[in-house]
C-alpha atoms as a PDB file:
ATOM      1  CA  UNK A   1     160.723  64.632  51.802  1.00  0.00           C
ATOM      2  CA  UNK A   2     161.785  67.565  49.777  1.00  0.00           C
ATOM      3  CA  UNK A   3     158.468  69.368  50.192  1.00  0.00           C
ATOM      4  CA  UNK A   4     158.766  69.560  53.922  1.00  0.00           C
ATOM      5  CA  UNK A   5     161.938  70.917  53.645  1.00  0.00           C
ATOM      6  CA  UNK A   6     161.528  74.030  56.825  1.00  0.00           C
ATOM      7  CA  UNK A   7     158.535  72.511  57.734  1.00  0.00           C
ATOM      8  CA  UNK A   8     157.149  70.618  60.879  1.00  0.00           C
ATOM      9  CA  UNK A   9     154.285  68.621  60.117  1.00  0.00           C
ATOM     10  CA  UNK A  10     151.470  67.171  62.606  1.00  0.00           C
ATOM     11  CA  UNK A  11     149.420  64.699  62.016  1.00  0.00           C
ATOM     12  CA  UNK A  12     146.844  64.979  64.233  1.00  0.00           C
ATOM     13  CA  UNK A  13     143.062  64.586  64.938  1.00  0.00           C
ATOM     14  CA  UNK A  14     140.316  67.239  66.077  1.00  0.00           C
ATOM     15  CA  UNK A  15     137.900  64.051  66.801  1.00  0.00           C
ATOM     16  CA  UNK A  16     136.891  64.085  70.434  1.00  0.00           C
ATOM     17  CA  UNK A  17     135.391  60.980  70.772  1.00  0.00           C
ATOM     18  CA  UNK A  18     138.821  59.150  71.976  1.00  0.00           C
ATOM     19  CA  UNK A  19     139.469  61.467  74.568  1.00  0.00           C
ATOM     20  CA  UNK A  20     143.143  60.673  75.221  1.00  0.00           C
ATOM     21  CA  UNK A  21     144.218  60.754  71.463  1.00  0.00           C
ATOM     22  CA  UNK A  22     142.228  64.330  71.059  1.00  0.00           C
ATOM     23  CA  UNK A  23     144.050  65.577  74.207  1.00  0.00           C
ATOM     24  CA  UNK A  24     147.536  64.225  73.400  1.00  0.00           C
ATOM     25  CA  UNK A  25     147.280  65.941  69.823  1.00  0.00           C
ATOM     26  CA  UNK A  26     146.187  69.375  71.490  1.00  0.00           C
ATOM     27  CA  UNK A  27     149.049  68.979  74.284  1.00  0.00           C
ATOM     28  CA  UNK A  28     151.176  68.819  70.989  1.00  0.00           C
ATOM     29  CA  UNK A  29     150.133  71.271  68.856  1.00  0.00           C
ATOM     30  CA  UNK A  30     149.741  73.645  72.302  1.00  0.00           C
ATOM     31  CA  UNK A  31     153.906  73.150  72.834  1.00  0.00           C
ATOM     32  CA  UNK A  32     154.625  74.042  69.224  1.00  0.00           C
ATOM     33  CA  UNK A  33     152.293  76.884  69.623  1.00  0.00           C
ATOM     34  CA  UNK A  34     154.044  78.087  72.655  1.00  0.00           C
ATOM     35  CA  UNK A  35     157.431  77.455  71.072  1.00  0.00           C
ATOM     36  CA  UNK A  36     156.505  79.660  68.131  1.00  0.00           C
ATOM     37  CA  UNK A  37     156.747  77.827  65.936  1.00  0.00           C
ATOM     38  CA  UNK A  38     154.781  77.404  62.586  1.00  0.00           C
ATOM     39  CA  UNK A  39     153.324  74.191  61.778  1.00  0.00           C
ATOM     40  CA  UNK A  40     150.837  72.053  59.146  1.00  0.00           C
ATOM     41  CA  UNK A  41     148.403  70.684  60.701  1.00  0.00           C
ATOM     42  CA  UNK A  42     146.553  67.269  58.843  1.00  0.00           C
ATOM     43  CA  UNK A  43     144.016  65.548  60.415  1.00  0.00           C
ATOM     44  CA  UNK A  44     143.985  62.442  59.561  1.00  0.00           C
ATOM     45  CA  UNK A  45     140.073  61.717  59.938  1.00  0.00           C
ATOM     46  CA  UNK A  46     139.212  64.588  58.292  1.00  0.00           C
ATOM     47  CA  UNK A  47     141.128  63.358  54.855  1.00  0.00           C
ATOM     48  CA  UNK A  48     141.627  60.065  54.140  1.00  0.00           C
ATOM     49  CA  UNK A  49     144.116  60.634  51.758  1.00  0.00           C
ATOM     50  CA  UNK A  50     145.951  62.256  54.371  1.00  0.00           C
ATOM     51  CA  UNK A  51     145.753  58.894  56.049  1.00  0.00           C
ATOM     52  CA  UNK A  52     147.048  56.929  53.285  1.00  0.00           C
ATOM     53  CA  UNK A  53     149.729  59.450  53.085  1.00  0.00           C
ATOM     54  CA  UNK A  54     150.731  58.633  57.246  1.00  0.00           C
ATOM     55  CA  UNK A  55     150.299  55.000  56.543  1.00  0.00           C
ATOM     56  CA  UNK A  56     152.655  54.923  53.674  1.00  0.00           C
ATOM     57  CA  UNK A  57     154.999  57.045  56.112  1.00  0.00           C
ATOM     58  CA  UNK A  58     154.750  54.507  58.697  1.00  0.00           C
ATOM     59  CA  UNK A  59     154.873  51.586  56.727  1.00  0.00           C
ATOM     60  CA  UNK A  60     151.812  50.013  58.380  1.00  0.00           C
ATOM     61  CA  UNK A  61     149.084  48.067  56.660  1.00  0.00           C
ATOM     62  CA  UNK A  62     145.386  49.187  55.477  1.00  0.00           C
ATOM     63  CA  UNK A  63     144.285  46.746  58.460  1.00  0.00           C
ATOM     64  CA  UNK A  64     146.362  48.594  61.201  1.00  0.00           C
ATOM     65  CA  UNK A  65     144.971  51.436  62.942  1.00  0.00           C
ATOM     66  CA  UNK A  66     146.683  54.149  63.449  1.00  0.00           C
ATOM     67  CA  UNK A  67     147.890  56.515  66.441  1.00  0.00           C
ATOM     68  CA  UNK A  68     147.910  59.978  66.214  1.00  0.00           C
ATOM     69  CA  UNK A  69     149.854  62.771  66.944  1.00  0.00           C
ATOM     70  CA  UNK A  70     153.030  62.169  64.702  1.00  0.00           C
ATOM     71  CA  UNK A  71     155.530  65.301  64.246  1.00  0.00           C
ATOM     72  CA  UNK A  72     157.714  65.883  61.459  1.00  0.00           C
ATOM     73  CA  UNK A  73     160.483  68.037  61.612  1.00  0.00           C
ATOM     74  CA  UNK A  74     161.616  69.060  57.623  1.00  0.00           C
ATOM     75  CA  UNK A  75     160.285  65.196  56.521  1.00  0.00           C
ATOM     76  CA  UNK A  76     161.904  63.693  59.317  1.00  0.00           C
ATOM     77  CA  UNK A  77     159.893  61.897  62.525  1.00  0.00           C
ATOM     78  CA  UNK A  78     160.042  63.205  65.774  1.00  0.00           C
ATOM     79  CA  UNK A  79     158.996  61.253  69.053  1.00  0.00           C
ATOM     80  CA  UNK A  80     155.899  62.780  70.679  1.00  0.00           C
ATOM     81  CA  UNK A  81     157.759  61.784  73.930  1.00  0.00           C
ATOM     82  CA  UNK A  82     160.839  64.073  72.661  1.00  0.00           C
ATOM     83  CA  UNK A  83     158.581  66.939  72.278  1.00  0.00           C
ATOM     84  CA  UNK A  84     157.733  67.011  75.409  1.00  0.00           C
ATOM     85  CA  UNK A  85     161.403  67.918  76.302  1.00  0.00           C
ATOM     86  CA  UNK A  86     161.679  71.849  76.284  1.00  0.00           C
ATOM     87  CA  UNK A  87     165.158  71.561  75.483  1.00  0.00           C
ATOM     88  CA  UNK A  88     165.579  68.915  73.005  1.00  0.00           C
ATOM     89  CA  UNK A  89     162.408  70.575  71.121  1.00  0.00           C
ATOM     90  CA  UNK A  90     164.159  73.969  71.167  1.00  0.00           C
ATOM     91  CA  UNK A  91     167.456  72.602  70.091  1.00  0.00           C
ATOM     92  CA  UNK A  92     165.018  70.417  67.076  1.00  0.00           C
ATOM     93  CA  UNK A  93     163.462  72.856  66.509  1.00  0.00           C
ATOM     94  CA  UNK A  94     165.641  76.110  66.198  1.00  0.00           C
ATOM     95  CA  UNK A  95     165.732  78.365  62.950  1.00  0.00           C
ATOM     96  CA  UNK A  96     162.270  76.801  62.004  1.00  0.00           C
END
C-alpha cells in the first residue's frame, strides 16, 4: 500500500479478556518499542472498520474470526514469529 510507505503497522487489540491474544500483542508492540521504532497502532475491536480493513488484507471471510497481532512493514506482512528474531527484525526493520 502506498500509504504505508515508511510505516510499520500493528494491528492489535487492548481487550484483556483473551488473555493470550492481549499479551502476544503487548510482547509485540513492547519489541518494536524497544527497537525504536515508530509504529501505528489499530485495534481492531476498538474500530470495526479497522477490522474490515484487516479482513480485506487477509482475504478472510465476514464469518472468520480473526487473530491479532499482525505487523506490517511499509504495506507488507511480517510474521509475528519473525519479530521475535532480534536480528531479522533489525535487519526488517532498519532505516524505519
Amino acid at each position: 500500500m502506498e500509504k504505508e510507505a515508511g510505516k510499520v503497522v500493528v494491528y492489535t487489540t487492548n481487550l484483556g479478556v483473551i488473555r493470550r491474544t492481549y499479551q502476544e500483542c503487548m510482547k509485540v508492540k513492547n519489541i518494536l518499542r524497544t527497537l525504536l521504532v515508530k509504529f501505528e497502532e489499530r485495534d481492531i475491536y476498538l474500530n470495526p472498520e479497522v477490522q474490515t480493513e484487516l479482513r480485506e488484507r487477509l482475504e478472510i471471510p465476514d464469518s472468520n474470526s480473526i487473530s491479532v497481532p499482525h505487523v506490517y512493514v511499509e504495506g507488507q506482512w511480517l510474521a509475528v514469529r519473525s519479530i521475535h528474531s532480534f536480528s531479522l527484525s533489525s535487519f526488517l526493520l532498519d532505516g524505519i
